[in-house]
Protein backbone atom coordinates (compact mmCIF):
# COMPACT_ATOMS: atom_id res chain seq x y z
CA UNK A 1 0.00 0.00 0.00
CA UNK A 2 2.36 2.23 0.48
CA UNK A 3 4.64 1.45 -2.09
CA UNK A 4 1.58 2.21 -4.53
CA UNK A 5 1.03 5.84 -2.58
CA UNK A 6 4.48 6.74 -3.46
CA UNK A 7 4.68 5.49 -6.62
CA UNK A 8 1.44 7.10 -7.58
CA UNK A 9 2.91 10.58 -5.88
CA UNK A 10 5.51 10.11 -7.77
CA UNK A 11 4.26 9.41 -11.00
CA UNK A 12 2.46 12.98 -10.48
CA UNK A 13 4.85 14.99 -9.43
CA UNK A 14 7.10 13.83 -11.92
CA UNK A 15 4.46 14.66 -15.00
CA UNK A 16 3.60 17.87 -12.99
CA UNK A 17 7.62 18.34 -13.68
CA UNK A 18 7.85 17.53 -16.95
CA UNK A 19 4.71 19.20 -18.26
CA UNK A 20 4.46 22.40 -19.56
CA UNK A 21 2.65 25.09 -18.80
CA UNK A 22 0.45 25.54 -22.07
CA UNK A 23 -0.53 21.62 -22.22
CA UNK A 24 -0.30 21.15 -18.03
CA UNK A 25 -4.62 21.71 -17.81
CA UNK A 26 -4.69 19.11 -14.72
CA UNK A 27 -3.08 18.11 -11.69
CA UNK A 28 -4.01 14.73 -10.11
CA UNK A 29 -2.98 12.73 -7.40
CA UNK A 30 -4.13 9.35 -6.90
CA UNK A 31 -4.35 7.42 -3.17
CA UNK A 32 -3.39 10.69 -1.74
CA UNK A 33 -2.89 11.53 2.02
CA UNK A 34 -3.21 15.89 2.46
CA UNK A 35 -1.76 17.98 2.30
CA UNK A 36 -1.35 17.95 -1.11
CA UNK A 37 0.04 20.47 -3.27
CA UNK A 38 -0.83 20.46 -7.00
CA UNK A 39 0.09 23.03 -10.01
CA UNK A 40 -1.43 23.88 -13.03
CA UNK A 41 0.07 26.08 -16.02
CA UNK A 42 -1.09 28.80 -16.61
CA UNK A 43 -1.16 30.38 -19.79
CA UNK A 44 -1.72 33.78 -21.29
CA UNK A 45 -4.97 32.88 -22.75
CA UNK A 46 -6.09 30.95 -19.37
CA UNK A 47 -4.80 33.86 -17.20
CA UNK A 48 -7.38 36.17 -18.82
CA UNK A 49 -10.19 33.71 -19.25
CA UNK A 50 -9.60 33.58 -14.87
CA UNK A 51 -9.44 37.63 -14.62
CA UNK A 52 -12.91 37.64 -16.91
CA UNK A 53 -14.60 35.10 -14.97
CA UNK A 54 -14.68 32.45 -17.90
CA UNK A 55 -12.43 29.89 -16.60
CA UNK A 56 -12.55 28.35 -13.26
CA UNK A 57 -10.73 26.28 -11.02
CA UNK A 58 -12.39 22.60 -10.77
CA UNK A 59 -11.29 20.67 -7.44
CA UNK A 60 -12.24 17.28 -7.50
CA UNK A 61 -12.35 14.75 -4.61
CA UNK A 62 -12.81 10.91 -4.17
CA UNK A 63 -12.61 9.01 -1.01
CA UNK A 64 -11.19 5.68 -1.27
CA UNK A 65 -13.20 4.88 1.27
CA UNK A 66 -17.08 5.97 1.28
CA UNK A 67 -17.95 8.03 3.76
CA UNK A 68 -22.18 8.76 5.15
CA UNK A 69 -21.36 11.83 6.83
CA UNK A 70 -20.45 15.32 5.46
CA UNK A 71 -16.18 15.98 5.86
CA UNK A 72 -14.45 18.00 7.74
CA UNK A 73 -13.80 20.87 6.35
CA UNK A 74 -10.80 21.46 3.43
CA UNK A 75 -8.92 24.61 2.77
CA UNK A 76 -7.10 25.27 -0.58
CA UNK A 77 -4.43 27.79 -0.64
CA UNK A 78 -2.66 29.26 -3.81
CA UNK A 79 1.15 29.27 -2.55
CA UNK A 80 3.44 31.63 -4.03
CA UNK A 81 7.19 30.64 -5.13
CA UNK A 82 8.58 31.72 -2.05
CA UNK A 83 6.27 29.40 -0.77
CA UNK A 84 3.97 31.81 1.00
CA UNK A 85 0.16 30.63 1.34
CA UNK A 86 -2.70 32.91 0.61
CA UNK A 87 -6.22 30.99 1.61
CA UNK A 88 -8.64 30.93 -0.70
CA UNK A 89 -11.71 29.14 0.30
CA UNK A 90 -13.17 26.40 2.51
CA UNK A 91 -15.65 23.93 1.97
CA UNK A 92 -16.88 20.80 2.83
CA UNK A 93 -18.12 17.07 1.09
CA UNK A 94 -21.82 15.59 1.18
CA UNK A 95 -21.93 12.06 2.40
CA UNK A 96 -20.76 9.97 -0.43
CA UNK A 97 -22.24 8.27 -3.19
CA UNK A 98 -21.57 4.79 -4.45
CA UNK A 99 -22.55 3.23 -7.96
CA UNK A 100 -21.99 0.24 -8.78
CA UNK A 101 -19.41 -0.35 -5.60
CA UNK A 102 -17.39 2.82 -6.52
CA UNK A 103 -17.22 5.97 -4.54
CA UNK A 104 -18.53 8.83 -6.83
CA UNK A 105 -15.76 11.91 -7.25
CA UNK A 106 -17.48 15.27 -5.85
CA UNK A 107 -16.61 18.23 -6.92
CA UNK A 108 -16.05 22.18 -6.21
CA UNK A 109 -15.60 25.22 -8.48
CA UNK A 110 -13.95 28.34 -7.85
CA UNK A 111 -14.38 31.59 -9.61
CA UNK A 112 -10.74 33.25 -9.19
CA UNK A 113 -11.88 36.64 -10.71
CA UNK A 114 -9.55 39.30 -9.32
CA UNK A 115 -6.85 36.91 -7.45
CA UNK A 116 -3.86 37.97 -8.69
CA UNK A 117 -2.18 34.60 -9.97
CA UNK A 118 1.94 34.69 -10.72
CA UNK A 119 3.29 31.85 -12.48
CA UNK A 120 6.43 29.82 -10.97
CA UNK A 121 9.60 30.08 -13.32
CA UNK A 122 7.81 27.06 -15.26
CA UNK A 123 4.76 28.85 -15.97
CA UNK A 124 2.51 27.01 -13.45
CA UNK A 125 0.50 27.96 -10.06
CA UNK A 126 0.62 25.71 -7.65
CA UNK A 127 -2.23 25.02 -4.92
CA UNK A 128 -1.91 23.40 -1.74
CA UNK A 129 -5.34 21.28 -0.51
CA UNK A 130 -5.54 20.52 3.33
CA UNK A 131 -8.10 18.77 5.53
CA UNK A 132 -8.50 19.90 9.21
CA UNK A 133 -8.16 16.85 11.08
CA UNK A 134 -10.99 16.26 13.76
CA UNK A 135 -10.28 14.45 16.67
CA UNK A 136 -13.30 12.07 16.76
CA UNK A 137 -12.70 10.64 13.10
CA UNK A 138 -9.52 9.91 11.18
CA UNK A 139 -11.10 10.74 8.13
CA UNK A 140 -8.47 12.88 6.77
CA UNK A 141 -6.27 9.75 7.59
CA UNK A 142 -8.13 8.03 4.77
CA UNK A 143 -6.09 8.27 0.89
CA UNK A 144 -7.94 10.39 -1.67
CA UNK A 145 -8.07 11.10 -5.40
CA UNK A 146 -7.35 14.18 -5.97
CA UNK A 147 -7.67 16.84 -9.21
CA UNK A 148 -7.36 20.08 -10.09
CA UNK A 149 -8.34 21.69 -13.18
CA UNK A 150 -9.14 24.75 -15.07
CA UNK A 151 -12.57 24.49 -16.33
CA UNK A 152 -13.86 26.51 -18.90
CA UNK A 153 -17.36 27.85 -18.08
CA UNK A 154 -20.05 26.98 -21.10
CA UNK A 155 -22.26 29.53 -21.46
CA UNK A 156 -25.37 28.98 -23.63
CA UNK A 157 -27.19 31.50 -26.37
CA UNK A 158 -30.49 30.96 -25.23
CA UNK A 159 -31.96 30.18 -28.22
């Protein structure tokens, strides 16, 4: 088991290394324990699709392990390259859902319309997710999957 969590770490972190930051869209982790720190690239074009509004950020999370009660709550920072840590939101997971004897991702979006994001010397932004840990359940104990994305936001005619 954890042979396969460090593998898997590895295996993204090394593709979050060698990616660059035009084709570098999403971060994922899988069998995570948080923190967890994850970057995306971040590109002219996506950089002002963020500052409009159009864009943004897509968090996903699966337990390994379902869970019938809502989490403790998770905080996602955007750390700078000095490695300073600016919070930008909190939230919290619904019980989860199972089909077909797999956990169902859930997911969170994030408008980052006037944050000021500055790209690392490889053109990325990195994020760092946390869990509080409570001191009733070990459920922040328990491996994740973990993504990030940018996700462009579709917005209809109306015809």
């Amino acid at each position: 088991m954890m042979t396969r969590l460090l593998f898997s770490t590895l295996v993204a972190v090394a593709c979050c290394n060698s990616c660059s930051a035009s084709d570098q869209k999403v971060a994922a982790l899988q069998n995570a324990r948080l923190p967890a720190t994850l970057c995306l690239g971040l590109d002219p074009a996506t950089e002002a699709g963020v500052s409009k509004g159009d864009i943004r950020l897509q968090i996903q999370i699966r337990n390994q392990q379902a869970s019938n009660r809502y989490s403790s709550a998770f905080q996602l920072f955007l750390v700078g390259e000095d490695g300073d840590r600016l919070l930008l939101h909190s939230f919290g997971l619904q019980p989860d859902r199972q089909e077909q004897g797999s956990v169902l991702p859930q997911q969170v979006q994030l408008t980052l319309q006037g944050q000021q994001l500055i790209p690392d010397s490889q053109g990325r932004v990195c994020f760092e997710l946390i869990q509080e840990s409570v001191s009733e359940s070990a459920e922040h104990l328990v491996p994740k999957d973990v993504a990030i994305r940018w996700n462009p936001i579709q917005i209809s005619s109306g015809s």
